[in-house]
PDB file of N, CA and C in Angstrom:
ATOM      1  N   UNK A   1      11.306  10.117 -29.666  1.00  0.00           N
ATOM      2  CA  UNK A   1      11.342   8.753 -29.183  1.00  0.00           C
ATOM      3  C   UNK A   1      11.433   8.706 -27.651  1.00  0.00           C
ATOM      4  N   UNK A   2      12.230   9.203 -26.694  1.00  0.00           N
ATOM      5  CA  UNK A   2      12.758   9.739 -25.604  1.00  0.00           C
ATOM      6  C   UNK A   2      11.531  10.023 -24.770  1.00  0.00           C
ATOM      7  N   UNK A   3      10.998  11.029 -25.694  1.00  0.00           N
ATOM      8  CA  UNK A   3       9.616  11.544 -25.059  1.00  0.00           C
ATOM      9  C   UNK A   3       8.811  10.818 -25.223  1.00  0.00           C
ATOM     10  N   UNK A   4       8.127  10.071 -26.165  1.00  0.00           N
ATOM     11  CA  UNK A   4       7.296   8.952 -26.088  1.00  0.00           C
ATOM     12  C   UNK A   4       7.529   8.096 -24.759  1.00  0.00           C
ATOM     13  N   UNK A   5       8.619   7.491 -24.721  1.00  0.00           N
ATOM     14  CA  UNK A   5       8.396   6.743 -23.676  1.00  0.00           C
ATOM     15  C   UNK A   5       8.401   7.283 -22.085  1.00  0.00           C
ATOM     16  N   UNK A   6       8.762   8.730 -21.854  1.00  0.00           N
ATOM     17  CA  UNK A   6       8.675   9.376 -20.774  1.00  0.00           C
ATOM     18  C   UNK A   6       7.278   9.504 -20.583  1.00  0.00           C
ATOM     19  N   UNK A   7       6.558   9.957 -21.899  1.00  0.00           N
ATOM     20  CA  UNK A   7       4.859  10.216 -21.693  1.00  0.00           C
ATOM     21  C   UNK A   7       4.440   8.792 -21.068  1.00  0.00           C
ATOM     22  N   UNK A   8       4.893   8.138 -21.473  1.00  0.00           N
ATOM     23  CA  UNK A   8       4.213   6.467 -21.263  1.00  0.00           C
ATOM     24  C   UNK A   8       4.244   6.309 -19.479  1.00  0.00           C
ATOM     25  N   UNK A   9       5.873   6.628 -19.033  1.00  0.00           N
ATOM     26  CA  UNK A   9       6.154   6.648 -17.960  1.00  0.00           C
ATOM     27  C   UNK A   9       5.118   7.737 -16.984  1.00  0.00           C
ATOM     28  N   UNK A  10       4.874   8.952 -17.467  1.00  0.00           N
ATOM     29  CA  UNK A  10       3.954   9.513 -17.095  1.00  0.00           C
ATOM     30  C   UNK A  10       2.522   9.488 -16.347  1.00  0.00           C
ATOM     31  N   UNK A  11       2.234   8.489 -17.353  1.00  0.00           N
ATOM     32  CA  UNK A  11       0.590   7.890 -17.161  1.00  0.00           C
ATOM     33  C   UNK A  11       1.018   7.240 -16.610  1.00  0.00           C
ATOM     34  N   UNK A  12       1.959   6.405 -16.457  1.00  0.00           N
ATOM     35  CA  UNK A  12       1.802   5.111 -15.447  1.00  0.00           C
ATOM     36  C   UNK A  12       2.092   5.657 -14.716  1.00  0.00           C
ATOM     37  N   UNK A  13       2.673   6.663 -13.834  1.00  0.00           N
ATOM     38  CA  UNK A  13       2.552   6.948 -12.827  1.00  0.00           C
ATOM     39  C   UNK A  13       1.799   7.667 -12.297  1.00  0.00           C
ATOM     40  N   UNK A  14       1.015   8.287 -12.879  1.00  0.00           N
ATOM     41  CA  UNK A  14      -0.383   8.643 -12.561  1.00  0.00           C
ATOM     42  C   UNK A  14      -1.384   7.713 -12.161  1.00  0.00           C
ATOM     43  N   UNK A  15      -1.367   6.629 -12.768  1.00  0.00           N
ATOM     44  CA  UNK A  15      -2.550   5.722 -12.376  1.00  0.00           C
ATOM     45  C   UNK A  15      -1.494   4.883 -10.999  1.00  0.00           C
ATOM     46  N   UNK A  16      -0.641   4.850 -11.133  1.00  0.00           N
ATOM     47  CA  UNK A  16       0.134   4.245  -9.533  1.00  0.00           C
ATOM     48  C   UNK A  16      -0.379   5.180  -8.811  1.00  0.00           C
ATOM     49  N   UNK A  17      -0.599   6.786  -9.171  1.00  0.00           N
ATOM     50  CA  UNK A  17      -0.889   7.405  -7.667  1.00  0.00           C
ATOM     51  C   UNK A  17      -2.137   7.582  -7.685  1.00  0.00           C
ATOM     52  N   UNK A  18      -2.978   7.169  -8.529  1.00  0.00           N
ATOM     53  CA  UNK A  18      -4.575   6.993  -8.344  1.00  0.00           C
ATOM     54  C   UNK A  18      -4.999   5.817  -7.196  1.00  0.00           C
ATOM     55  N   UNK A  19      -4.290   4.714  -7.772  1.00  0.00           N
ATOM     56  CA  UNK A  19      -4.550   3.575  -7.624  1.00  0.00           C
ATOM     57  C   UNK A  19      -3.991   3.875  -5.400  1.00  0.00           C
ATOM     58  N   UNK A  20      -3.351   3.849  -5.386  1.00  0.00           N
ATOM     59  CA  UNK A  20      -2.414   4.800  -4.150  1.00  0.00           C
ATOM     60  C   UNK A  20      -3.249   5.438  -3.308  1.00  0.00           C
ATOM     61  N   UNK A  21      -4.064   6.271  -4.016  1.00  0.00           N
ATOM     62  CA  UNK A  21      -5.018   6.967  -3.098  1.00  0.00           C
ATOM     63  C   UNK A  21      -6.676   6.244  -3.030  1.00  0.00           C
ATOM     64  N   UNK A  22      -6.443   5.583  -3.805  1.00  0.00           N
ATOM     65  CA  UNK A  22      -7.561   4.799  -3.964  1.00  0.00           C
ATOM     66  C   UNK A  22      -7.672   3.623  -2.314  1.00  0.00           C
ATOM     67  N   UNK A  23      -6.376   3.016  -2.627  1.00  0.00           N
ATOM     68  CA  UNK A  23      -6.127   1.949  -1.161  1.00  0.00           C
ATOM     69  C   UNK A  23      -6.168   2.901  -0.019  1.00  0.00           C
ATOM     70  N   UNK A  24      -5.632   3.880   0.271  1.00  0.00           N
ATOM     71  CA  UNK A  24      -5.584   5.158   1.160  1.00  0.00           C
ATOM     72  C   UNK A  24      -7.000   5.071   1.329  1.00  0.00           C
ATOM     73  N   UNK A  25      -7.983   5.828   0.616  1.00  0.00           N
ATOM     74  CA  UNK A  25      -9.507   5.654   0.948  1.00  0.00           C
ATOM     75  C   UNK A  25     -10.351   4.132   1.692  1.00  0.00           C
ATOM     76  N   UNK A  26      -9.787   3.327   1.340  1.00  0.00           N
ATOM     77  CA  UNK A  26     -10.199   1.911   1.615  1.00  0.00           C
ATOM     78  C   UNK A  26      -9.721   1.901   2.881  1.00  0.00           C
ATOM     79  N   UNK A  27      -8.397   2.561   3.285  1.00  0.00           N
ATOM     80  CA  UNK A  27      -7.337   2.417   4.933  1.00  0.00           C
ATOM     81  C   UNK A  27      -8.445   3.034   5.807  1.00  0.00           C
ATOM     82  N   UNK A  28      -9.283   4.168   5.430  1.00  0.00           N
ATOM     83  CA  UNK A  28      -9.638   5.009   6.242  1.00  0.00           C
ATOM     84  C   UNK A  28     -11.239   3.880   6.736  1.00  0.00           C
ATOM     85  N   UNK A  29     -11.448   3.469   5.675  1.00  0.00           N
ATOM     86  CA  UNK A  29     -12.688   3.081   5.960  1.00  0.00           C
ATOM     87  C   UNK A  29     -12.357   1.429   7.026  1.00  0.00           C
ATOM     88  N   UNK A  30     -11.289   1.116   6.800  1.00  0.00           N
ATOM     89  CA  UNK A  30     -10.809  -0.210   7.690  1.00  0.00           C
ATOM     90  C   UNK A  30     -10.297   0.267   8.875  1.00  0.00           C
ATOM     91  N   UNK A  31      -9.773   1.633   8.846  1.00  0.00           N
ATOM     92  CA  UNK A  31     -10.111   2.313  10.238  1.00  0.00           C
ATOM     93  C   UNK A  31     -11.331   2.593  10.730  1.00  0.00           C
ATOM     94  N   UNK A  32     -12.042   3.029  10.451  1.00  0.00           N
ATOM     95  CA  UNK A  32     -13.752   3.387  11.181  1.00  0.00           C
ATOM     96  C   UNK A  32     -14.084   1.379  11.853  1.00  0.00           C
ATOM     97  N   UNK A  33     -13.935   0.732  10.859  1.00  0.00           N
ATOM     98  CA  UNK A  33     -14.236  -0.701  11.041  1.00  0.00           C
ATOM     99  C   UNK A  33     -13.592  -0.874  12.472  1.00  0.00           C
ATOM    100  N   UNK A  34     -12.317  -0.842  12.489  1.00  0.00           N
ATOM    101  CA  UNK A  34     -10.975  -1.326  13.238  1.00  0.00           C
ATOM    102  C   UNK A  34     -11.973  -0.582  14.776  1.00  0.00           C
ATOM    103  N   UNK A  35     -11.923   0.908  14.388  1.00  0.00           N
ATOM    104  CA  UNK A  35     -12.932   1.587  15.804  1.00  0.00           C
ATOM    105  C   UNK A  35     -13.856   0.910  16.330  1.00  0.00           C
ATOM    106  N   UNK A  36     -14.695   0.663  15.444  1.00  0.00           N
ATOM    107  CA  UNK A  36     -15.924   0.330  16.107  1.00  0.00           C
ATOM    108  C   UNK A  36     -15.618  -0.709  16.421  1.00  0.00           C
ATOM    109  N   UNK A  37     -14.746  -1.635  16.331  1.00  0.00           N
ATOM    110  CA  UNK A  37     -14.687  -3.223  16.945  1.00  0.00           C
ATOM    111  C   UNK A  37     -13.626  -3.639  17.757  1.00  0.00           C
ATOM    112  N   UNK A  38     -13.116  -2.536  17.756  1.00  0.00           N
ATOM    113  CA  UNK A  38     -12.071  -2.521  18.946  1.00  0.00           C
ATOM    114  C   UNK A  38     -10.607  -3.307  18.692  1.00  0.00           C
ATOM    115  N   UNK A  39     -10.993  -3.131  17.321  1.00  0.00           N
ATOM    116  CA  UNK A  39     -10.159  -4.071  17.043  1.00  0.00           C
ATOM    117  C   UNK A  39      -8.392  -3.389  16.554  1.00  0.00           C
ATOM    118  N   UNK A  40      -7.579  -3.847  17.084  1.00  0.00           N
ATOM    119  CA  UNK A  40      -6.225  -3.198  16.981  1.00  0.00           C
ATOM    120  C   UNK A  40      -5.668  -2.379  15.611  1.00  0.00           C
ATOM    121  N   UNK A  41      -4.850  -1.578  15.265  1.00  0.00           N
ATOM    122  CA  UNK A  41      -4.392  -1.255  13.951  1.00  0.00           C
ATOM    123  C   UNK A  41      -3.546  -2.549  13.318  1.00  0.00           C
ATOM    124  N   UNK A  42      -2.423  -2.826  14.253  1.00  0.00           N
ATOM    125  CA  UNK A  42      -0.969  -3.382  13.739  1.00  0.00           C
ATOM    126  C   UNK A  42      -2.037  -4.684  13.615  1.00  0.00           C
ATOM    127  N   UNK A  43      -1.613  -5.778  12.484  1.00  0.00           N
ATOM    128  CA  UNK A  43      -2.255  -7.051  12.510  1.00  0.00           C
ATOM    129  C   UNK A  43      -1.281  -7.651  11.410  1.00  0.00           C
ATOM    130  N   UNK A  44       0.154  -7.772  12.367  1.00  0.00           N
ATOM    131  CA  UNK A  44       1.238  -8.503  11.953  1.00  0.00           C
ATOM    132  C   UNK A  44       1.172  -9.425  10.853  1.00  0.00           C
ATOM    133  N   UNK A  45       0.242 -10.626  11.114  1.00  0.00           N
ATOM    134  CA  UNK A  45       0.195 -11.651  10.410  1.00  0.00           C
ATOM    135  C   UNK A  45      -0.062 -11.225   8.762  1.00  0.00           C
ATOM    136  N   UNK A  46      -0.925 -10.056   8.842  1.00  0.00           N
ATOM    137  CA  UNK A  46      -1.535  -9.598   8.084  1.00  0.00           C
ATOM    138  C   UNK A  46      -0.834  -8.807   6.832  1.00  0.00           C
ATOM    139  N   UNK A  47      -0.062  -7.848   7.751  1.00  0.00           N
ATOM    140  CA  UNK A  47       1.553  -7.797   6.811  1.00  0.00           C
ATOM    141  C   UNK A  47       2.330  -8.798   6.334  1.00  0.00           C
ATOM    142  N   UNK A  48       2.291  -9.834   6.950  1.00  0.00           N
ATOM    143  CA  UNK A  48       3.394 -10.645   6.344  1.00  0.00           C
ATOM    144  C   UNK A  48       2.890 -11.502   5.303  1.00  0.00           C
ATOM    145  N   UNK A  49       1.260 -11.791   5.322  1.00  0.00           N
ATOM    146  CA  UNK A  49       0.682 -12.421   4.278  1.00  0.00           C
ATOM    147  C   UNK A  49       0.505 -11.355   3.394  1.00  0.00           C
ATOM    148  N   UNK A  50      -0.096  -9.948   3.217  1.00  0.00           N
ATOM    149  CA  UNK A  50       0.316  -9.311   2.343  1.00  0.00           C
ATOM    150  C   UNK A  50       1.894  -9.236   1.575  1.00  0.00           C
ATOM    151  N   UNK A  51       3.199  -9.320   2.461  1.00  0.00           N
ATOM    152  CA  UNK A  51       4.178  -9.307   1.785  1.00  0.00           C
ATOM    153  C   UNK A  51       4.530 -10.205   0.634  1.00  0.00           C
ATOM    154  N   UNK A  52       4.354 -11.784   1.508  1.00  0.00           N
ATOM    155  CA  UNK A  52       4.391 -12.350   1.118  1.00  0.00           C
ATOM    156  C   UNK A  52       3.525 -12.802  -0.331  1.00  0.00           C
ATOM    157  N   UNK A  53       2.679 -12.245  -0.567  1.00  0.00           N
ATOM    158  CA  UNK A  53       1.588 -12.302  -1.791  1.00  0.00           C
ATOM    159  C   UNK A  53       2.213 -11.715  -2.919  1.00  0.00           C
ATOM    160  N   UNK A  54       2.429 -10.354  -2.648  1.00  0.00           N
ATOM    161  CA  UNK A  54       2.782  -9.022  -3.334  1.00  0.00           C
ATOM    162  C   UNK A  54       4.458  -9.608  -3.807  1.00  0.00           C
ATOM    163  N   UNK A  55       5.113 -10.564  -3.105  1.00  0.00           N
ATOM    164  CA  UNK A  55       6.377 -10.840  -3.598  1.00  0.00           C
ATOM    165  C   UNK A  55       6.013 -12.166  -4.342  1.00  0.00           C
ATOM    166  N   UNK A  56       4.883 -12.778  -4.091  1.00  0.00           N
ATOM    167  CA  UNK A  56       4.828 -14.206  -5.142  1.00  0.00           C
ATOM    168  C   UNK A  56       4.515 -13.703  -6.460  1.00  0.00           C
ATOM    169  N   UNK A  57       4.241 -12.087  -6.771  1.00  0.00           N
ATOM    170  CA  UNK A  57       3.743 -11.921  -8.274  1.00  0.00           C
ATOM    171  C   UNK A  57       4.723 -11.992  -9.141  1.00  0.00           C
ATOM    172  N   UNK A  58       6.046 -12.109  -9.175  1.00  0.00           N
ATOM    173  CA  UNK A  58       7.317 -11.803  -9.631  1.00  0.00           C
ATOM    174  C   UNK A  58       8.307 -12.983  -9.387  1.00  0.00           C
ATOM    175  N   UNK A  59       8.864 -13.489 -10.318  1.00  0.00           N
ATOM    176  CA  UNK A  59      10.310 -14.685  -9.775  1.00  0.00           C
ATOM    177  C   UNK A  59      11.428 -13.740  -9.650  1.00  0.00           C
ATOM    178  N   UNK A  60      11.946 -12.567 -10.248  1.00  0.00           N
ATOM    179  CA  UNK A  60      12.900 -11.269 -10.182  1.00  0.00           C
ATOM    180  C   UNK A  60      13.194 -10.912  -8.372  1.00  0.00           C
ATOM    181  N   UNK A  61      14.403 -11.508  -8.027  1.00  0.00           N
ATOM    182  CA  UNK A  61      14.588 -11.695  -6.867  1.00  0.00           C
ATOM    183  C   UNK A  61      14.862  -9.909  -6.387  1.00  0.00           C
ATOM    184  N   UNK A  62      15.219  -9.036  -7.914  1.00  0.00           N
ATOM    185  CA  UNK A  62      15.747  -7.297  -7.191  1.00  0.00           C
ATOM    186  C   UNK A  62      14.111  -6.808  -7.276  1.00  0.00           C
ATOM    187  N   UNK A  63      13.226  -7.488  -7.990  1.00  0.00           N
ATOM    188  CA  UNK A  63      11.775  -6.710  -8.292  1.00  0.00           C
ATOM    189  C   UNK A  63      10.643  -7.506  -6.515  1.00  0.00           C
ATOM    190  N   UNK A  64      11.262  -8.193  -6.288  1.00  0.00           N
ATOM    191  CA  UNK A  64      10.813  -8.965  -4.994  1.00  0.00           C
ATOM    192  C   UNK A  64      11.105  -8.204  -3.646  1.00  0.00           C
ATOM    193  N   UNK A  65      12.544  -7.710  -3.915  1.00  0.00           N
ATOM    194  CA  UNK A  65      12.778  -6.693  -2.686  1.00  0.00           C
ATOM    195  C   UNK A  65      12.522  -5.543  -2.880  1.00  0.00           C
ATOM    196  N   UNK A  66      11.657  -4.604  -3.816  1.00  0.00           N
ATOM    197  CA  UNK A  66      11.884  -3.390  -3.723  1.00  0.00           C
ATOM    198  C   UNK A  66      10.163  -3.150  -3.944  1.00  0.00           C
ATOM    199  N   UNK A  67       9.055  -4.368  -4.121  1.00  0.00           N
ATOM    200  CA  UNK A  67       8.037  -5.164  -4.116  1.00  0.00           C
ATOM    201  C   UNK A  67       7.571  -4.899  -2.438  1.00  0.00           C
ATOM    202  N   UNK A  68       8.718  -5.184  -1.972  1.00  0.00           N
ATOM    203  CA  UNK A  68       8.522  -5.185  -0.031  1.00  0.00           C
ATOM    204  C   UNK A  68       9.430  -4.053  -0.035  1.00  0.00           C
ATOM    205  N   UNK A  69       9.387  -3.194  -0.636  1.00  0.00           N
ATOM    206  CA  UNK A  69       9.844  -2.022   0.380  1.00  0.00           C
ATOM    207  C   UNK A  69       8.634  -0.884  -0.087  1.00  0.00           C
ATOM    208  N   UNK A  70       8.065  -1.234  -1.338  1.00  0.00           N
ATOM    209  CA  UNK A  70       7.502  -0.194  -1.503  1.00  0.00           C
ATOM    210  C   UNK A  70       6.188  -0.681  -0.469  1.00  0.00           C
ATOM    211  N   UNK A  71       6.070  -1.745  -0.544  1.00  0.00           N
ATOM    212  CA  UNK A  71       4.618  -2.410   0.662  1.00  0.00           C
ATOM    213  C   UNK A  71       4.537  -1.988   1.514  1.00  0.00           C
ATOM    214  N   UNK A  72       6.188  -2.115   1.944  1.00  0.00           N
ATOM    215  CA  UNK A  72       6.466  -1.824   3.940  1.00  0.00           C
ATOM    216  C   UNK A  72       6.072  -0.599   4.047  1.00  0.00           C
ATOM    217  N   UNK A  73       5.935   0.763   3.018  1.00  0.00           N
ATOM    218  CA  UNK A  73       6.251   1.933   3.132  1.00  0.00           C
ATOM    219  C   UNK A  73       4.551   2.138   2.965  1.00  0.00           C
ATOM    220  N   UNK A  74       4.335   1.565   2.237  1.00  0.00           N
ATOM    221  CA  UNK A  74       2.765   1.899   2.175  1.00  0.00           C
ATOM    222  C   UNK A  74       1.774   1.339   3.120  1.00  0.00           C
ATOM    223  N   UNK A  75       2.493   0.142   3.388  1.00  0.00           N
ATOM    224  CA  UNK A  75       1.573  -0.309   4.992  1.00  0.00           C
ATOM    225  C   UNK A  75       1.899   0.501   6.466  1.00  0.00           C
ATOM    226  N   UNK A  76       2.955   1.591   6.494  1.00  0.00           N
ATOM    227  CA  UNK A  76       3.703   2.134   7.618  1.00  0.00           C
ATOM    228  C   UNK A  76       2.544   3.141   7.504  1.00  0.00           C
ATOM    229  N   UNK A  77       2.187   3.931   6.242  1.00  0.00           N
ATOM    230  CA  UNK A  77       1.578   5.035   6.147  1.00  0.00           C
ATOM    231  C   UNK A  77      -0.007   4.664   6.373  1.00  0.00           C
ATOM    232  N   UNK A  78      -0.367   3.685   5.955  1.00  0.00           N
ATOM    233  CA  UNK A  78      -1.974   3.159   5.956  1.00  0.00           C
ATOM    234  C   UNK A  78      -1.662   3.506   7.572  1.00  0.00           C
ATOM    235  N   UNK A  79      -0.738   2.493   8.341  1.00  0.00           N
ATOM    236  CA  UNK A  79      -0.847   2.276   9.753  1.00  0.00           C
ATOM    237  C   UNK A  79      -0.808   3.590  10.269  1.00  0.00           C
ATOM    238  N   UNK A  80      -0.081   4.910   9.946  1.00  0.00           N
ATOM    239  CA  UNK A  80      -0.251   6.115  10.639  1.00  0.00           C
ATOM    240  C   UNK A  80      -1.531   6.540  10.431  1.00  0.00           C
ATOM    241  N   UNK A  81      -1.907   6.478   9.547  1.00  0.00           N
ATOM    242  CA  UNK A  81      -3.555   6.959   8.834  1.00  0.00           C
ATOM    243  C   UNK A  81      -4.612   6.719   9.783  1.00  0.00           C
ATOM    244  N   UNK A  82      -4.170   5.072  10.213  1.00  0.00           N
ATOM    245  CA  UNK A  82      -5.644   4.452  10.712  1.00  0.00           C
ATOM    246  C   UNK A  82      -5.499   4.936  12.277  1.00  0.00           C
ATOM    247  N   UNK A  83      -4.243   5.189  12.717  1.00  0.00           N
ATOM    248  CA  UNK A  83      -3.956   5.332  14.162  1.00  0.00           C
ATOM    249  C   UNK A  83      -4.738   7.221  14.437  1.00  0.00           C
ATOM    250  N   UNK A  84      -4.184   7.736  13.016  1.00  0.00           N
ATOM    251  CA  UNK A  84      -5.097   9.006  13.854  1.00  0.00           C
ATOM    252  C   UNK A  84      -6.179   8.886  13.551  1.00  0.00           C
ATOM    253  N   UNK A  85      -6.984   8.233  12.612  1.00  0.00           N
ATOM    254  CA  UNK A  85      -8.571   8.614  12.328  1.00  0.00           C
ATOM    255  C   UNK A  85      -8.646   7.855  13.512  1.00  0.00           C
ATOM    256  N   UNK A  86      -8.500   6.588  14.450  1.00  0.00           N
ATOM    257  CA  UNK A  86      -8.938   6.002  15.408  1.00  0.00           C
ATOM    258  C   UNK A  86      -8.905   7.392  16.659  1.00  0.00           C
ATOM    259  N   UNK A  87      -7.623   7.316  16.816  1.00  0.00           N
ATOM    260  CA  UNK A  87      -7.568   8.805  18.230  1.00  0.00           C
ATOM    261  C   UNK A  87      -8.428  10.022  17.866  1.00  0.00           C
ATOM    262  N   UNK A  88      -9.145   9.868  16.492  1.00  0.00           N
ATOM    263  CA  UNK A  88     -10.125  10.857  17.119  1.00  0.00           C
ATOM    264  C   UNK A  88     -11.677  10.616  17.868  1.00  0.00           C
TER     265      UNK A  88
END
């Protein structure tokens, strides 16, 4: 029983880190974009309407904050991503 639902847990976290590297691939290519147009990495507004989205999927005020932390953490890393493919 135990194990059933660990397997379950399993796959789903497999497809979280598909899905993960999937947006990662998409970062790189909104970096090449971002290059060629000169256009900045950080685009504040842009985080905060993402946050804000990603926290309207849920009324769970502990699934809302941890909703924006896993965001913040994944938009910190997109943002290192795009900053070195740009400096090269």
């Amino acid at each position: 029983m135990l194990k059933n639902q660990r397997d379950k847990i399993d796959k789903i976290d497999k497809q979280i880190v598909s899905l993960i590297e999937d947006r990662l691939q998409v970062v790189k290519e909104v970096a090449i974009i971002k290059k060629e147009n000169g256009i900045p990495v950080l685009d504040s507004s842009r985080e905060e309407n993402l946050l804000t989205k990603v926290k309207s999927y849920t009324d769970d005020a502990d699934l809302k904050k941890l909703y924006e932390e896993i965001f913040s953490t994944i938009m910190n890393h997109s943002k290192e991503q795009q900053n070195k493919l740009i400096e090269k």
